[in-house]
N, C-alpha and C. Protein backbone atom coordinates (compact mmCIF):
# COMPACT_ATOMS: atom_id res chain seq x y z
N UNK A 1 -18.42 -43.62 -22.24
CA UNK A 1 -18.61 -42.99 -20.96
C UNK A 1 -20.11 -42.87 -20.70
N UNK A 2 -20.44 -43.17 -19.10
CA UNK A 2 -21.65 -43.20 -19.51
C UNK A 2 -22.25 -41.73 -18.63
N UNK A 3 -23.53 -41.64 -19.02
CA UNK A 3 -24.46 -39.97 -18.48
C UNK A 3 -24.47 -40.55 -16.95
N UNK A 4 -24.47 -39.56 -16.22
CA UNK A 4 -25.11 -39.69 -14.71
C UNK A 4 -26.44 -39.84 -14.93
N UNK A 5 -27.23 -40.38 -13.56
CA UNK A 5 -28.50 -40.59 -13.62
C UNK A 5 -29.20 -39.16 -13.50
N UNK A 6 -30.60 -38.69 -13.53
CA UNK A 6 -31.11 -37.70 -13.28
C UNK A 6 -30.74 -37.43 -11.20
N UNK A 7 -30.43 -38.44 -10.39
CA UNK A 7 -30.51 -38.01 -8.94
C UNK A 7 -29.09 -37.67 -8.83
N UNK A 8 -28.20 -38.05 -9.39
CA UNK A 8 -26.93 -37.48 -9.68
C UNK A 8 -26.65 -36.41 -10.26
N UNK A 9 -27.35 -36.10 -11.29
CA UNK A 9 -27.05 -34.76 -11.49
C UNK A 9 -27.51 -33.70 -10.44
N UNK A 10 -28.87 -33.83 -10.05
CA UNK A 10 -29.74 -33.06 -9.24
C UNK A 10 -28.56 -33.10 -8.29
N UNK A 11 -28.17 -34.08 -7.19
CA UNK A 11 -27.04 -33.46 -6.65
C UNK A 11 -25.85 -32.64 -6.58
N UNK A 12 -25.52 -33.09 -7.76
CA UNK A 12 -23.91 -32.17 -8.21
C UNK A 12 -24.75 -30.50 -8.78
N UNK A 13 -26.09 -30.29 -8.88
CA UNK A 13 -26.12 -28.56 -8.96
C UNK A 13 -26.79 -28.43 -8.29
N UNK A 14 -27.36 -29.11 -7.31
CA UNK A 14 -27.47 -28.40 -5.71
C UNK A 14 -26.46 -27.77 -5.13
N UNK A 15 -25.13 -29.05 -4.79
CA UNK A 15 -23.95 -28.92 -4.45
C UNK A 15 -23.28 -27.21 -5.17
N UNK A 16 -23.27 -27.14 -6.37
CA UNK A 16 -23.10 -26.57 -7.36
C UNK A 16 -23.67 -25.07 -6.50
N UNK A 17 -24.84 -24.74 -6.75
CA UNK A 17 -25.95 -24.11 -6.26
C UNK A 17 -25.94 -23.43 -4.93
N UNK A 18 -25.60 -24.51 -4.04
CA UNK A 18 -25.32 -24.01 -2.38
C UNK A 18 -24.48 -22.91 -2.27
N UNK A 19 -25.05 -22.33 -1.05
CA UNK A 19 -23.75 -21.32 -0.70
C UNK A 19 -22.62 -22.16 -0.12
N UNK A 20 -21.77 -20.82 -0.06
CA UNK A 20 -20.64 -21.51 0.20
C UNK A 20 -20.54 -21.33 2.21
N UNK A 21 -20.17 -22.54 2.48
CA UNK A 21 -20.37 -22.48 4.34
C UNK A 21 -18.67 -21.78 4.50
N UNK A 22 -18.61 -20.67 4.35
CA UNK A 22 -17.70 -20.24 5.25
C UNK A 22 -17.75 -19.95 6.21
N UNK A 23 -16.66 -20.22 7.40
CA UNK A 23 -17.34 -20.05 8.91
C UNK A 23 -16.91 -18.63 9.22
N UNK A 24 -17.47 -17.65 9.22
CA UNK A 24 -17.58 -16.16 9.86
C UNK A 24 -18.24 -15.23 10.57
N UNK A 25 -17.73 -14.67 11.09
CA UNK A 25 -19.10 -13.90 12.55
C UNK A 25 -19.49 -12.86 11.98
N UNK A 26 -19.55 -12.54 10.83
CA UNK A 26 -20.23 -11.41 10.21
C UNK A 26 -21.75 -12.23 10.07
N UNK A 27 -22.60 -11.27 9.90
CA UNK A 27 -24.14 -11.69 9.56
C UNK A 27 -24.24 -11.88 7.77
N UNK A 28 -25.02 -12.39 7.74
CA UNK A 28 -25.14 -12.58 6.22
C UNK A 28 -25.03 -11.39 5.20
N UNK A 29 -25.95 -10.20 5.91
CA UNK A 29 -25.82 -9.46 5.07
C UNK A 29 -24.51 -8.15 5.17
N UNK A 30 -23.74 -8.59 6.42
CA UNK A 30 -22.60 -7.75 5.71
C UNK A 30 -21.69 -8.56 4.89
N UNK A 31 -21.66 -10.06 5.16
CA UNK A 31 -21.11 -10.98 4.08
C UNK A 31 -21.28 -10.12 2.42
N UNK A 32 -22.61 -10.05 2.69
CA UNK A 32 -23.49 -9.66 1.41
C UNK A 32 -22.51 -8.50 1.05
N UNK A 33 -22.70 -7.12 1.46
CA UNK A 33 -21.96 -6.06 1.43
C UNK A 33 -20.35 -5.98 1.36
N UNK A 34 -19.94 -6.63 2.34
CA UNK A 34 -18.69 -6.27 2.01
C UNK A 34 -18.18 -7.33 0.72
N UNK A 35 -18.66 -8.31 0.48
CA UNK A 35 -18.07 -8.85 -0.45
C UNK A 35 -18.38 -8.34 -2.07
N UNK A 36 -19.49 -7.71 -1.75
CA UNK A 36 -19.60 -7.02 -2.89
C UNK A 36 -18.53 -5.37 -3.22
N UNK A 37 -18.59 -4.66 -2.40
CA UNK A 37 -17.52 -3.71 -2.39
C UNK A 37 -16.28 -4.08 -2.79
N UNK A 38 -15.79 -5.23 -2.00
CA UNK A 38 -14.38 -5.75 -2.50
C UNK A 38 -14.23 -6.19 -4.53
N UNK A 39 -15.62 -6.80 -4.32
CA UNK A 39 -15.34 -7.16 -5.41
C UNK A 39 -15.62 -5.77 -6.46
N UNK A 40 -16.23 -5.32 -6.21
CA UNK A 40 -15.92 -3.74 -6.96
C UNK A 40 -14.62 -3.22 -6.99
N UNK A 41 -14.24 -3.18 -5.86
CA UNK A 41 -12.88 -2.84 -5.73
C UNK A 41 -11.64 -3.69 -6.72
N UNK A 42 -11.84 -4.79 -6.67
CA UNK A 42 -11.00 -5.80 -7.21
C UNK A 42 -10.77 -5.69 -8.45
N UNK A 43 -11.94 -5.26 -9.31
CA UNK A 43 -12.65 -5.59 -10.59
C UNK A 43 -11.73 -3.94 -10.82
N UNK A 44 -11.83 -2.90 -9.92
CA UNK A 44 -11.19 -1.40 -10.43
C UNK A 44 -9.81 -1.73 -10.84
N UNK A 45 -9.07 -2.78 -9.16
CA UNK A 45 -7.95 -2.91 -9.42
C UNK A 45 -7.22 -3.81 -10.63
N UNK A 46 -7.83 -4.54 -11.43
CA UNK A 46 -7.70 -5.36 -12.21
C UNK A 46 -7.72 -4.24 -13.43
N UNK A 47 -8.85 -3.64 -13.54
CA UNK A 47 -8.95 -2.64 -14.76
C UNK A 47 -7.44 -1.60 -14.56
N UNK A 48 -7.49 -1.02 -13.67
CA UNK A 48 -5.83 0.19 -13.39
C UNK A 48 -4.91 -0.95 -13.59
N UNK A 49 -4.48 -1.92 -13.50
CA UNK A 49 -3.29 -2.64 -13.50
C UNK A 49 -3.09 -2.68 -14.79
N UNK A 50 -4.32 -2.82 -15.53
CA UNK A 50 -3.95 -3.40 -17.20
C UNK A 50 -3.94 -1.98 -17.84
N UNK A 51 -4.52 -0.93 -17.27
CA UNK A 51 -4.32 0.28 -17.82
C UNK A 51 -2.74 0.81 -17.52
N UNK A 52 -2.55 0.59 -16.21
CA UNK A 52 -0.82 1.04 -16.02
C UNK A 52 -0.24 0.31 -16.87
N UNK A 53 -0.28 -0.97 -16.86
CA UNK A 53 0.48 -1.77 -17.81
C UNK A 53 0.66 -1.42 -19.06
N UNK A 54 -0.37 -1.23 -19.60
CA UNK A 54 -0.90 -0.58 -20.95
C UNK A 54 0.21 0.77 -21.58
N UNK A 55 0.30 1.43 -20.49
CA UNK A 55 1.13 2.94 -20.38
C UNK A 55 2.26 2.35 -20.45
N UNK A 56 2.66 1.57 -19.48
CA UNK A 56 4.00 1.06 -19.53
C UNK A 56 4.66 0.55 -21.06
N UNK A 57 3.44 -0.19 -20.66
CA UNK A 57 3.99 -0.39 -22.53
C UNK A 57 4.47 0.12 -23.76
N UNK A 58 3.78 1.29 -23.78
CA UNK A 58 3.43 2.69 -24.84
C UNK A 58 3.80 3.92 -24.42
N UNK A 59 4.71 3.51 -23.35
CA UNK A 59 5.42 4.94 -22.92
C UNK A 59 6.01 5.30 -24.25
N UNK A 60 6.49 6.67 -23.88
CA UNK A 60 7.87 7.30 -24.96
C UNK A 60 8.00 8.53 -24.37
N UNK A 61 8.69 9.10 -25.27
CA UNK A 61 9.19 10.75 -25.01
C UNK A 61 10.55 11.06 -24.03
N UNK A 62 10.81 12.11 -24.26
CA UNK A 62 12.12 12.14 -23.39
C UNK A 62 12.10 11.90 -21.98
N UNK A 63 10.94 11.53 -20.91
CA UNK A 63 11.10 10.76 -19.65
C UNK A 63 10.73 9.71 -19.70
N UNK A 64 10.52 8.60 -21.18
CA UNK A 64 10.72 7.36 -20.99
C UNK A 64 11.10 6.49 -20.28
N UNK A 65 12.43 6.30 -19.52
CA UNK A 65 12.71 5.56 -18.79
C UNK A 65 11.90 5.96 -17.40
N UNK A 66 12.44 7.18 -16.71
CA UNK A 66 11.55 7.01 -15.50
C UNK A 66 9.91 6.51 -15.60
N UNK A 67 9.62 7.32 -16.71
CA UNK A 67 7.81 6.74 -16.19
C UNK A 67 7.57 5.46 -16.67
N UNK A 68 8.65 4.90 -18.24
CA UNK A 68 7.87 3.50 -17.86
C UNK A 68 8.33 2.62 -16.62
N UNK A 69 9.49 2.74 -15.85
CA UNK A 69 9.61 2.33 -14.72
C UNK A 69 9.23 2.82 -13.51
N UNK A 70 8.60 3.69 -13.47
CA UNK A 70 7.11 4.08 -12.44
C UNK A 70 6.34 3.26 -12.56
N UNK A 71 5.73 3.14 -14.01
CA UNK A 71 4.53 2.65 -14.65
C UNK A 71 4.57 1.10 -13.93
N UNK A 72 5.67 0.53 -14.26
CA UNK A 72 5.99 -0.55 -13.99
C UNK A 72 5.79 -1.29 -12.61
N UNK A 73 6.44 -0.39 -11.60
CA UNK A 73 6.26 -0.15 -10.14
C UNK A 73 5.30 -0.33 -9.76
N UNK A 74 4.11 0.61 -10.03
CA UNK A 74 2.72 0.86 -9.52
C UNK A 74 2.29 -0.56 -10.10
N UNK A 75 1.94 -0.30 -11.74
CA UNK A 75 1.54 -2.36 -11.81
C UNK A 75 1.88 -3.09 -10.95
N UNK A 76 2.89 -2.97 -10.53
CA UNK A 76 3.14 -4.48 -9.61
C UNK A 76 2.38 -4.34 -8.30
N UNK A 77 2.19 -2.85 -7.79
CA UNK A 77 1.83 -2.66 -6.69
C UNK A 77 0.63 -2.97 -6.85
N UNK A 78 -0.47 -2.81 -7.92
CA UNK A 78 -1.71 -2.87 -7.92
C UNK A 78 -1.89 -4.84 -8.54
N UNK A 79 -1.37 -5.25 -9.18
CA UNK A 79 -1.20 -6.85 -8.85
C UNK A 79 -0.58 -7.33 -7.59
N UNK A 80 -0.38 -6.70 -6.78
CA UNK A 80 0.16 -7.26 -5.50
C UNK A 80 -0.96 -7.26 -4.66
N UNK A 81 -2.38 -6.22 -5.04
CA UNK A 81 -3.19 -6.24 -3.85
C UNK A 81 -4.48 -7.56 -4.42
N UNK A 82 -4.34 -7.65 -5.39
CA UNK A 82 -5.54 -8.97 -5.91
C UNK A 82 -6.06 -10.12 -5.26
N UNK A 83 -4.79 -10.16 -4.94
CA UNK A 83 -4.86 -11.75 -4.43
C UNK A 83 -5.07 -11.72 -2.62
N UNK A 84 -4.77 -10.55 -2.00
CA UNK A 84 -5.46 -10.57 -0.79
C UNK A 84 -6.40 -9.90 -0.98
N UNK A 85 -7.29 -8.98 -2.13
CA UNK A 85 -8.25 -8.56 -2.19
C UNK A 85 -9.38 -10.43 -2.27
N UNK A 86 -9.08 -10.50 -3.08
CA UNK A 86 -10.18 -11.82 -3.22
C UNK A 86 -10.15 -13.13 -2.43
N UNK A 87 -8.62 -12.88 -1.58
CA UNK A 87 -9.15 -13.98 -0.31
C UNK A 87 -9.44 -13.36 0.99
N UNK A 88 -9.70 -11.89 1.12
CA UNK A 88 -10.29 -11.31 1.77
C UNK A 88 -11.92 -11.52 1.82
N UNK A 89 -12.39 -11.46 0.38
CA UNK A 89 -13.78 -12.16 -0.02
C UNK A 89 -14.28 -12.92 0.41
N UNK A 90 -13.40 -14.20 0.05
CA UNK A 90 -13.85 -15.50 0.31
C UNK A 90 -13.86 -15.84 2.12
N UNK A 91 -13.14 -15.03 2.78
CA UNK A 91 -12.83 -15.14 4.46
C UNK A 91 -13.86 -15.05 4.87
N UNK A 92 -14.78 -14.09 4.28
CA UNK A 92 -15.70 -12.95 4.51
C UNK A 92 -17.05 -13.68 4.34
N UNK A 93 -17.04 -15.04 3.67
CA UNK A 93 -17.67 -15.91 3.03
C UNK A 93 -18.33 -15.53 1.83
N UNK A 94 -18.14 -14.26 1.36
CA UNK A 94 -18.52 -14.01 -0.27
C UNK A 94 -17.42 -15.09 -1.39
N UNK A 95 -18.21 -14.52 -2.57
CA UNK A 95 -17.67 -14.88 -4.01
C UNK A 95 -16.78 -13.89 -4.69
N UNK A 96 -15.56 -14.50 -5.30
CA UNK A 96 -14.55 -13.42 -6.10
C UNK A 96 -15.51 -13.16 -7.42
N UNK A 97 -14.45 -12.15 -7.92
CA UNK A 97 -14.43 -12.23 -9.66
C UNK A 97 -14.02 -13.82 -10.25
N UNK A 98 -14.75 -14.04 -11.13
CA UNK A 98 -14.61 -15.32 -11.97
C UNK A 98 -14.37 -15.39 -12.98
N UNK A 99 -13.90 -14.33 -13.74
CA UNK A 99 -13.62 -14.07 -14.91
C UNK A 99 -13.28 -12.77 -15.74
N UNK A 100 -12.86 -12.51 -16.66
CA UNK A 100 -12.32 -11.00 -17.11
C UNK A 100 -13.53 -10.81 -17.86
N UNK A 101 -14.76 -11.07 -18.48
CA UNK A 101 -15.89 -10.82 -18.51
C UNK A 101 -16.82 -10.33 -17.09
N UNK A 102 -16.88 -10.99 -15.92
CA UNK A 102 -17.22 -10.47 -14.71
C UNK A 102 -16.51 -9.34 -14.14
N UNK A 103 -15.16 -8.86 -14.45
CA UNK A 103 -14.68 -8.02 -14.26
C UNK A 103 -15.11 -6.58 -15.61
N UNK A 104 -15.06 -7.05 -16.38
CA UNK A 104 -15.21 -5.96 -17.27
C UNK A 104 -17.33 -5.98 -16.71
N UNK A 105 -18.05 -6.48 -16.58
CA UNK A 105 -19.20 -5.65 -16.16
C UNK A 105 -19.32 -5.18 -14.65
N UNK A 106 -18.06 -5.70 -14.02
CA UNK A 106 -18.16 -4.60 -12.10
C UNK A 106 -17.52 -3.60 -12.34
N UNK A 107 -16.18 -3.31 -13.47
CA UNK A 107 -15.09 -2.11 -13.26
C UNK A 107 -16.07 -1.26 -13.36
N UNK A 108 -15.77 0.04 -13.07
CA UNK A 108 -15.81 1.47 -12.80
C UNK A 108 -14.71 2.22 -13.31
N UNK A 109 -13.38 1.50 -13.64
CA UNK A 109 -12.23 2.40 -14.37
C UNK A 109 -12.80 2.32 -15.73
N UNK A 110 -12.37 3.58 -16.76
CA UNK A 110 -12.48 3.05 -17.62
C UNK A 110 -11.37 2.74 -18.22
N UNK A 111 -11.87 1.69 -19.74
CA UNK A 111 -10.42 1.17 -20.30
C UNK A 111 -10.35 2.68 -21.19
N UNK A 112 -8.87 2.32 -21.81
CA UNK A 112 -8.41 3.37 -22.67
C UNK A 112 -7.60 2.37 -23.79
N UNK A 113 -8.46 2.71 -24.64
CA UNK A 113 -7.74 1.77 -26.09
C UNK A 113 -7.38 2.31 -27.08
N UNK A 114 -7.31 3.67 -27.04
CA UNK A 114 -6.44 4.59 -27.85
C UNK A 114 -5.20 3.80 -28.68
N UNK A 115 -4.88 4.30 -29.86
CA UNK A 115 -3.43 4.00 -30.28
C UNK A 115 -2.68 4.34 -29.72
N UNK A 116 -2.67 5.30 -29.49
CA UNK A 116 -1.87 6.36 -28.94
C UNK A 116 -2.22 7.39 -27.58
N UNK A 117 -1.48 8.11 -27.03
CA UNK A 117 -2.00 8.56 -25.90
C UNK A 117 -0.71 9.40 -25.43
N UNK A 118 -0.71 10.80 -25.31
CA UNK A 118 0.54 11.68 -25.13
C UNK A 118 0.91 11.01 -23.62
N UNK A 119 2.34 11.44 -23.51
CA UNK A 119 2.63 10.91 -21.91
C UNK A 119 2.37 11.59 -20.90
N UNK A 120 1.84 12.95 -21.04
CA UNK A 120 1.47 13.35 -19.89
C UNK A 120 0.01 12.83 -19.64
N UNK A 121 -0.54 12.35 -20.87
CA UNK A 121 -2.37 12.04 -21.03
C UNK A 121 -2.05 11.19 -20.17
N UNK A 122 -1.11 9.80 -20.33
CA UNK A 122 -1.37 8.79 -19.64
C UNK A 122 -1.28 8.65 -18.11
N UNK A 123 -0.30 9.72 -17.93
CA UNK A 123 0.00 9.84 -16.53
C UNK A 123 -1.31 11.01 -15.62
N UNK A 124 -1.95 11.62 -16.07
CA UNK A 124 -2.99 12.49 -16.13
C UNK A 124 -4.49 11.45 -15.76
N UNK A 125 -4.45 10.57 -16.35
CA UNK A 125 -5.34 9.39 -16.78
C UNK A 125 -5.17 8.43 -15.55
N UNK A 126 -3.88 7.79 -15.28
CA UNK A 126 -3.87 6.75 -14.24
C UNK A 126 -3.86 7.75 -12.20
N UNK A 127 -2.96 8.57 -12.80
CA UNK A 127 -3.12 9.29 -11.69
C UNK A 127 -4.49 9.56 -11.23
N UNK A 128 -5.62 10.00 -12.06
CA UNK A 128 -7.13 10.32 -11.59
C UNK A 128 -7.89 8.76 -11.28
N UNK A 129 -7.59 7.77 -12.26
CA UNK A 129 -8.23 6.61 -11.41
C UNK A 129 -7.62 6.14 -9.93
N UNK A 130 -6.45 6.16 -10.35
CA UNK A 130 -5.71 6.38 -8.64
C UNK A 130 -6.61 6.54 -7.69
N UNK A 131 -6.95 7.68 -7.79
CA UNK A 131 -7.49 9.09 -6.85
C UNK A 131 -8.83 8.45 -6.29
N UNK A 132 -9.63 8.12 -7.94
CA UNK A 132 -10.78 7.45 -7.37
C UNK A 132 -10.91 5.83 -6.50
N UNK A 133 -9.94 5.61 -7.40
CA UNK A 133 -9.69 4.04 -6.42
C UNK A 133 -9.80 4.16 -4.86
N UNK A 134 -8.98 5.04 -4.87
CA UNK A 134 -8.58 5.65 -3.23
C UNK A 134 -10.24 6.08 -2.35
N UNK A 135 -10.91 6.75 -3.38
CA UNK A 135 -12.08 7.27 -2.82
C UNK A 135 -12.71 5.67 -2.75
N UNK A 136 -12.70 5.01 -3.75
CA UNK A 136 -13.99 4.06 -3.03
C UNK A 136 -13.00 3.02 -2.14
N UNK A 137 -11.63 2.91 -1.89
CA UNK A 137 -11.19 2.43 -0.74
C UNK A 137 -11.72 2.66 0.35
N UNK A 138 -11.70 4.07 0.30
CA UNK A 138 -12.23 4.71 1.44
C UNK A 138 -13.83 4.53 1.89
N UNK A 139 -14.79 4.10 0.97
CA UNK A 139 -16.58 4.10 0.72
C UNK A 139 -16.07 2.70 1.15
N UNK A 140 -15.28 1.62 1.05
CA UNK A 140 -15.61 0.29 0.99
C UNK A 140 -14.88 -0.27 2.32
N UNK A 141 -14.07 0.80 3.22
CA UNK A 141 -13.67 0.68 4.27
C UNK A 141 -14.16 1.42 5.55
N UNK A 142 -15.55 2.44 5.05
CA UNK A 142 -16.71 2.83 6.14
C UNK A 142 -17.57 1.68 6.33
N UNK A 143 -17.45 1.08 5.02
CA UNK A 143 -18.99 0.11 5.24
C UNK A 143 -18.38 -1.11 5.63
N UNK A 144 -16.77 -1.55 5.71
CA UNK A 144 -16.49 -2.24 6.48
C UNK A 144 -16.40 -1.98 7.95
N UNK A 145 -16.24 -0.75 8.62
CA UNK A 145 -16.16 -0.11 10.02
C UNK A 145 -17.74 -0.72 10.40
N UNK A 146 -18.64 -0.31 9.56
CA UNK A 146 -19.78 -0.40 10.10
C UNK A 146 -20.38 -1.70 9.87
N UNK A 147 -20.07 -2.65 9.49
CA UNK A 147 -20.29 -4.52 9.97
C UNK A 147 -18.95 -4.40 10.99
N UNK A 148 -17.88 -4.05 11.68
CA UNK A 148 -17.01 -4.45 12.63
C UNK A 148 -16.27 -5.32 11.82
N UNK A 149 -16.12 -5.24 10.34
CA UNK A 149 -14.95 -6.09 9.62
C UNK A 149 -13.83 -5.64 10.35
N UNK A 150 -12.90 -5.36 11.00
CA UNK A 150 -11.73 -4.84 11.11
C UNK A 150 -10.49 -5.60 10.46
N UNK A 151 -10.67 -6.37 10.13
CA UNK A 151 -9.88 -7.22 9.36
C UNK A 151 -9.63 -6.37 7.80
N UNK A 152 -10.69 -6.87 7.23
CA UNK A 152 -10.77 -5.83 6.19
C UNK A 152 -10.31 -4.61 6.26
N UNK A 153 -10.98 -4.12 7.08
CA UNK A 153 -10.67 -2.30 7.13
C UNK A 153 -8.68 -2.00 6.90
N UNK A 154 -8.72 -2.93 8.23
CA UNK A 154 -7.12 -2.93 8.52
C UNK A 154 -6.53 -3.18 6.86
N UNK A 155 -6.83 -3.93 6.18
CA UNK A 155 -6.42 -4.35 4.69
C UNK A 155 -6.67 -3.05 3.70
N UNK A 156 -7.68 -2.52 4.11
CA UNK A 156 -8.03 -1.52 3.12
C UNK A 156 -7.30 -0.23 3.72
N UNK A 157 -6.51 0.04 4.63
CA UNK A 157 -5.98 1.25 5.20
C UNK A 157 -4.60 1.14 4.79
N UNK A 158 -4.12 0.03 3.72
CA UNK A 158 -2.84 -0.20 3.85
C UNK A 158 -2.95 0.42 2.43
N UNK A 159 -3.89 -0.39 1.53
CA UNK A 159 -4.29 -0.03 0.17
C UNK A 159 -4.42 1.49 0.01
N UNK A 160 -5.49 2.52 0.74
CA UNK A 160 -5.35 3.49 0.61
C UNK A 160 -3.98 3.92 0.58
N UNK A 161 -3.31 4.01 1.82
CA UNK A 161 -1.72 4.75 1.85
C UNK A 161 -1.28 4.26 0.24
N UNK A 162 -1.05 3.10 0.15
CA UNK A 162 -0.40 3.13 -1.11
C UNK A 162 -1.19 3.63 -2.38
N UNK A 163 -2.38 3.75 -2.27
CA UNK A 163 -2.77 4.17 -3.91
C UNK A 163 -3.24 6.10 -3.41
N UNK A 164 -2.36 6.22 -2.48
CA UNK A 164 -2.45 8.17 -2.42
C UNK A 164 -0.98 7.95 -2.62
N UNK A 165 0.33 6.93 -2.92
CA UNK A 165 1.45 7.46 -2.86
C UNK A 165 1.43 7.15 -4.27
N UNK A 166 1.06 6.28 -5.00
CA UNK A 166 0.99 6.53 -6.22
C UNK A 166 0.28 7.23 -7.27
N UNK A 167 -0.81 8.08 -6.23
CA UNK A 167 -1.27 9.20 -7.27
C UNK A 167 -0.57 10.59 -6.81
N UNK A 168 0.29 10.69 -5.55
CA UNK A 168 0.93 11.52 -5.54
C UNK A 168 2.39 11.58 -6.41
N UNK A 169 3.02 10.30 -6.49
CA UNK A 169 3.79 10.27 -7.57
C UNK A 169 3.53 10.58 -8.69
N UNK A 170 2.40 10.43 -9.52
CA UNK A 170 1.34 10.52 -10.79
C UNK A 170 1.51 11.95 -10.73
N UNK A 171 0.97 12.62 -9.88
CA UNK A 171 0.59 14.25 -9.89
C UNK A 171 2.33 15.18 -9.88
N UNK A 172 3.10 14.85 -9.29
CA UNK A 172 4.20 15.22 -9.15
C UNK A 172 4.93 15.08 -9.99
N UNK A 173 4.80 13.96 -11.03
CA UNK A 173 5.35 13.95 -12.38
C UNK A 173 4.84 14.72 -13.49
N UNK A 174 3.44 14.92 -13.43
CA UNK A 174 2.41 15.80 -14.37
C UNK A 174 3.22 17.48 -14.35
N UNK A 175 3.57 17.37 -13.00
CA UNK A 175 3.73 19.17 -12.37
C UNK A 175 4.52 19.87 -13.62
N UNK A 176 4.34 20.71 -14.23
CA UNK A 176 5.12 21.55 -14.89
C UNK A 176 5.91 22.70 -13.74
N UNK A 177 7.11 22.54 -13.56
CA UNK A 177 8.18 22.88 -13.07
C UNK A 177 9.14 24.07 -13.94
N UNK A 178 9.49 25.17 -12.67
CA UNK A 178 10.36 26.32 -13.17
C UNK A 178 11.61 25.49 -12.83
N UNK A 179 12.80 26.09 -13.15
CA UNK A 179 14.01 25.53 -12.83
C UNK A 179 14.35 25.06 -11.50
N UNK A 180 13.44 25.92 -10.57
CA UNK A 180 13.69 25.82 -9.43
C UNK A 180 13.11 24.46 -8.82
N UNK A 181 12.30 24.18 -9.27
CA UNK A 181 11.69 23.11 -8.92
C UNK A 181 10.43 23.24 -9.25
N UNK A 182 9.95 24.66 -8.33
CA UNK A 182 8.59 24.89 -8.20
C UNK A 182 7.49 25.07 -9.17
């Protein structure tokens, strides 16, 4: 097989090198911005998925079944938003995550690699990243208001509702309860 010439290579990491021409009416630098938020965002949601998962896994105790099939639920819900999180990106003409190394230096969740982990810890644990997820939904869907993403925004208002119904589920399971309910 033979080497490319030196003007061949020089092309293929220019090519390489270039931005990417996505056609969008945002200005460069909310390109800049919002694609970076998302990808913060993305990189959280990737970290909570493998952490719910994680729980799911290592559930026990006598509400075993419901929470690892909560647990289960929410994972899917938070792998369900990935993939329009990062072609939201690319619309936007930014760059995704490229790797679970690029993700492990954007997350903001942290991991939990405990052996072990009581079941209310875990539910205590995903419920509060929840919470925060939700908060920088919310930080990453002002600063979309303010480039006129509405596209985005609209995407990120759906995400919020769902990651306040799954930390309200989270919190409502934590509740220590009299007979009555309350």
């Amino acid at each position: 097989m033979t080497q490319p010439d030196a003007a061949t290579t020089r092309a293929l990491k220019a090519r390489r090198d270039a931005p990417l021409a996505t056609p969008t009416d945002l200005k460069p630098a909310a390109t800049r911005d919002i694609a970076a938020a998302l990808n913060g965002v993305l990189a959280d949601v990737f970290a909570l998925y493998l952490k719910t998962k994680n729980f799911h896994w290592h559930m026990s105790g006598p509400h075993f079944r419901d929470y690892h099939l909560m647990l289960d639920e929410q994972a899917d819900q938070l792998f369900a938003m990935t993939d329009p999180l990062a072609e939201r990106i690319r619309k936007v003409g930014g760059r995704t995550l490229r790797s679970i190394g690029h993700i492990a230096r954007t997350q903001r969740v942290l991991d939990n690699d405990a052996e072990y982990v009581e079941p209310a810890d875990m539910l205590a644990e995903v419920r509060d990243d929840n919470q925060a997820l939700a908060a920088r939904l919310g930080e990453a869907h002002d600063l979309c208001n303010e480039h006129r993403d509405i596209a985005s925004a609209s995407l990120i208002e759906v995400w919020i509702d769902e990651t306040e119904r799954r930390t309200w589920f989270l919190f409502e399971s934590t509740r220590n309860a009299d007979s009555s309910g309350h």
